[in-house]
C-alpha atoms as a PDB file:
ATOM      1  CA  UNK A   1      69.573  82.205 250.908  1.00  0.00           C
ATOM      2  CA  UNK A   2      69.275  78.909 252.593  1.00  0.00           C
ATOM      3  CA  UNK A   3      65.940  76.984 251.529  1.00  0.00           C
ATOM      4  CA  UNK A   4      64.127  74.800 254.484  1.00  0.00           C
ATOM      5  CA  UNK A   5      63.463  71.447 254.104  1.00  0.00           C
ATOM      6  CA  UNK A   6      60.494  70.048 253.110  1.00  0.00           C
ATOM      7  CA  UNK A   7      59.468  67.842 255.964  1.00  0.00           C
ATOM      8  CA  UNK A   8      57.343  65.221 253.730  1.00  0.00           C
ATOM      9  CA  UNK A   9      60.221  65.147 251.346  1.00  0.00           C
ATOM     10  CA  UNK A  10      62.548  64.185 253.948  1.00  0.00           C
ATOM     11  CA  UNK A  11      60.330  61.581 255.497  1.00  0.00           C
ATOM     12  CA  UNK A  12      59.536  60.469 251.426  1.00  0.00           C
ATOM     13  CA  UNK A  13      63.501  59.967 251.452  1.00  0.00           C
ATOM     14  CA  UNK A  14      63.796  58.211 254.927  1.00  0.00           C
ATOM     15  CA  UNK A  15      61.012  55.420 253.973  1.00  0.00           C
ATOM     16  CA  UNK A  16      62.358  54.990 250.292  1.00  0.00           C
ATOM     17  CA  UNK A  17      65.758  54.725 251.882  1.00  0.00           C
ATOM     18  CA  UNK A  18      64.998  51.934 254.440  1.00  0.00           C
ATOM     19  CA  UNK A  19      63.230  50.150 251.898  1.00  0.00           C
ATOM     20  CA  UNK A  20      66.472  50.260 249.648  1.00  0.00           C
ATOM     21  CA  UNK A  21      68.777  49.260 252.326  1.00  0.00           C
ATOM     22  CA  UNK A  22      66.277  46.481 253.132  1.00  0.00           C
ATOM     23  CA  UNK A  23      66.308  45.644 248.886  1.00  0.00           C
ATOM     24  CA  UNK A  24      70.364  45.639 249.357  1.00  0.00           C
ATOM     25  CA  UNK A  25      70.393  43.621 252.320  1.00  0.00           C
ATOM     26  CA  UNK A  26      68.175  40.535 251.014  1.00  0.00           C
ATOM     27  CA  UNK A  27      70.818  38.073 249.939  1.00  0.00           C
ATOM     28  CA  UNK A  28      72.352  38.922 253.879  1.00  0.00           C
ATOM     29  CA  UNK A  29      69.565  38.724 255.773  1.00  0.00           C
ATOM     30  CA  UNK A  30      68.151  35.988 257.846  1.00  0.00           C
ATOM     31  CA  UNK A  31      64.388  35.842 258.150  1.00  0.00           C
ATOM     32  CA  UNK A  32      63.962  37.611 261.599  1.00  0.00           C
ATOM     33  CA  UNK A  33      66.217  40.496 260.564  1.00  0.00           C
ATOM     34  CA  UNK A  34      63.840  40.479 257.116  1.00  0.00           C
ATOM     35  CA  UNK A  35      60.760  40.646 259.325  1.00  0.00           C
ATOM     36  CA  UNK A  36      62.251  43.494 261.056  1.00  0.00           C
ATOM     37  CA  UNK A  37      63.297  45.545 258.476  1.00  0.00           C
ATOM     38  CA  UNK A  38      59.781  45.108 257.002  1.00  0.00           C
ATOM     39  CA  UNK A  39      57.832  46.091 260.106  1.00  0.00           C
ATOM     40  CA  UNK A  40      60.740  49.318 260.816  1.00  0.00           C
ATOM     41  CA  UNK A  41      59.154  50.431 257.573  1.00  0.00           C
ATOM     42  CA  UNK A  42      55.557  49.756 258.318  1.00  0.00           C
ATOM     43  CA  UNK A  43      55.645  51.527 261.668  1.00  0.00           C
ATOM     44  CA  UNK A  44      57.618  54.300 259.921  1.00  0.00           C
ATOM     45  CA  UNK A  45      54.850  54.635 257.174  1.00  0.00           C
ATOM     46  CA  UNK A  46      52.112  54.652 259.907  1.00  0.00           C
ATOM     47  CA  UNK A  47      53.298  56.825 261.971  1.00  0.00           C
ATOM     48  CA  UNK A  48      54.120  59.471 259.341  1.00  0.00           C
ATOM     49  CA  UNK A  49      50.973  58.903 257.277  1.00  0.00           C
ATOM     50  CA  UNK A  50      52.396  57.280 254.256  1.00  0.00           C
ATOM     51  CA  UNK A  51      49.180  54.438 254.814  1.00  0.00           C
ATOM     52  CA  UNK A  52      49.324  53.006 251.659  1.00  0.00           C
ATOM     53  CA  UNK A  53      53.034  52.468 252.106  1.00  0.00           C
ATOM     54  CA  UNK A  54      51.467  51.142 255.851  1.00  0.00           C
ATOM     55  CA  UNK A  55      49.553  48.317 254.032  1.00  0.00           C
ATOM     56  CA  UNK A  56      51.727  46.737 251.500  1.00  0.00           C
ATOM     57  CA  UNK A  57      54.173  46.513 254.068  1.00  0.00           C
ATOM     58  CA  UNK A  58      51.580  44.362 255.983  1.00  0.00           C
ATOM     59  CA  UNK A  59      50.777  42.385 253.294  1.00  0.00           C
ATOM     60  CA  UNK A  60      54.716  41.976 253.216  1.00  0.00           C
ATOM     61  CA  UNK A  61      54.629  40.719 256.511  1.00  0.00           C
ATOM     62  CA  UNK A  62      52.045  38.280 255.750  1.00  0.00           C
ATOM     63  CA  UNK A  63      53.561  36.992 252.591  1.00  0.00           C
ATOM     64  CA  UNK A  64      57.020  36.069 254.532  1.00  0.00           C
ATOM     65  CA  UNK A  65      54.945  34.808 257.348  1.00  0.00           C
ATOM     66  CA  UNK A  66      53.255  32.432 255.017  1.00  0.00           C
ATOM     67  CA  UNK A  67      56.911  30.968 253.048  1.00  0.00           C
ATOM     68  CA  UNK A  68      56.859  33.940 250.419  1.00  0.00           C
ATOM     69  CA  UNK A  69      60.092  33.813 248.093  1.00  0.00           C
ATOM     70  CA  UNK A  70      62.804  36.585 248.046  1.00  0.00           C
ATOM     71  CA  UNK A  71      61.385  37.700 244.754  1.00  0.00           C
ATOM     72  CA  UNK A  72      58.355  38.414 245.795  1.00  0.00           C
ATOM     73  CA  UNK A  73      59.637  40.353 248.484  1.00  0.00           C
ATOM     74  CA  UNK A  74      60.889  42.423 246.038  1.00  0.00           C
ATOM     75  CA  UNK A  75      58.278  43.412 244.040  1.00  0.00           C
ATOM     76  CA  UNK A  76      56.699  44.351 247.538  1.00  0.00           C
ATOM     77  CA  UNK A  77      59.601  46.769 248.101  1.00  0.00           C
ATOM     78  CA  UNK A  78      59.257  48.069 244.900  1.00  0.00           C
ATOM     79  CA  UNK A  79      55.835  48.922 244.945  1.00  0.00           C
ATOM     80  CA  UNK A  80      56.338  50.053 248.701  1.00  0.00           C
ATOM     81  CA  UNK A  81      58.844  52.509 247.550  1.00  0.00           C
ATOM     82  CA  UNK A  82      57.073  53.537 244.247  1.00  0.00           C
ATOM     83  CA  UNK A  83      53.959  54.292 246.793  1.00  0.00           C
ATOM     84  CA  UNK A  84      56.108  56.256 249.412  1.00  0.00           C
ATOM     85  CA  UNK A  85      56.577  58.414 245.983  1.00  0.00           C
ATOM     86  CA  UNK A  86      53.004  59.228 245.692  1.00  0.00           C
ATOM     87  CA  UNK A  87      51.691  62.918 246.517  1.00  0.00           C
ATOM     88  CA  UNK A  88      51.243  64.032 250.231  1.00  0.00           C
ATOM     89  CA  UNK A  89      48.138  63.565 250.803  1.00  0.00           C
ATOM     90  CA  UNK A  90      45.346  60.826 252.194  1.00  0.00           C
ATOM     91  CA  UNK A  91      45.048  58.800 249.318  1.00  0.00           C
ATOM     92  CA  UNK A  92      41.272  56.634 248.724  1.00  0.00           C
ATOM     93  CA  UNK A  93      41.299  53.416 249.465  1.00  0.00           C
ATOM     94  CA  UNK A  94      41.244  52.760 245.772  1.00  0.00           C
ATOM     95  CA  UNK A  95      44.747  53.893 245.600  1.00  0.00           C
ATOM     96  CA  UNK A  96      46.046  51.173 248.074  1.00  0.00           C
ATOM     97  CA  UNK A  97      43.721  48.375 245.818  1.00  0.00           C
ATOM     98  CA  UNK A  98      45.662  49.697 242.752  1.00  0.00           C
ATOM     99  CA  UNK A  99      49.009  48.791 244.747  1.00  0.00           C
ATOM    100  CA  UNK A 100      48.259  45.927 245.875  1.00  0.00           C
ATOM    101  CA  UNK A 101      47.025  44.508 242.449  1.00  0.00           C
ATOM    102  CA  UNK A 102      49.989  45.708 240.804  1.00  0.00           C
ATOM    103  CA  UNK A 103      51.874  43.260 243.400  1.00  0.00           C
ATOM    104  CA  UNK A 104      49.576  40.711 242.030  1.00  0.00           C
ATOM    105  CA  UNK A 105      50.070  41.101 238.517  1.00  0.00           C
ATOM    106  CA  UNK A 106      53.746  41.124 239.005  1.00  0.00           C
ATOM    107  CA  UNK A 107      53.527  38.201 241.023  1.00  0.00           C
ATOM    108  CA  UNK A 108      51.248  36.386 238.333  1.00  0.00           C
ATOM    109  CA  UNK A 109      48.130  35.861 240.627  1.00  0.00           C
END
């Protein structure tokens, strides 16, 4: 008996895998192909309803605009990707604060 897929699942996997790739690709990368990578993911994320996901990658964008450092695009991925594992669902907006301080605290602002 063959099991379907679970769409959200899939699209959980697609996101968390482009951010990986992305994480992988870092030390390769040039800034325009980082800034692409990033907004891939955003649009992917916004399009698919993964909004909190939407935002840090945003933020992202804005932090790499501004100078930010390869580790501190890291700890973006890695809350991006710990946020595409949240439950399906629209999440408050208190949910996206909680992500977005947890990039501070890592960062130590």
């Amino acid at each position: 008996m063959q099991s379907q897929a679970n769409p959200f699942e899939d699209m959980q996997n697609r996101i968390t895998g482009q951010i990986g790739a992305l994480a992988e690709a870092l030390p390769h990368c040039g800034l325009a192909q980082i800034v692409q990578g990033i907004d891939d993911i955003r649009i992917l994320a916004r399009d698919n309803g993964f909004s909190a996901v939407e935002s840090l990658a945003s933020r992202l964008e804005s932090a790499v605009a501004a100078g930010g450092y390869r580790a501190a695009i890291l700890t973006y991925l890695d809350a991006m990707s710990d946020a595409a594992g949240a439950p399906h669902g629209p999440l408050p907006a208190a949910a996206h604060e909680a992500w977005l301080a947890s990039v501070a605290m890592r960062l130590g602002h």
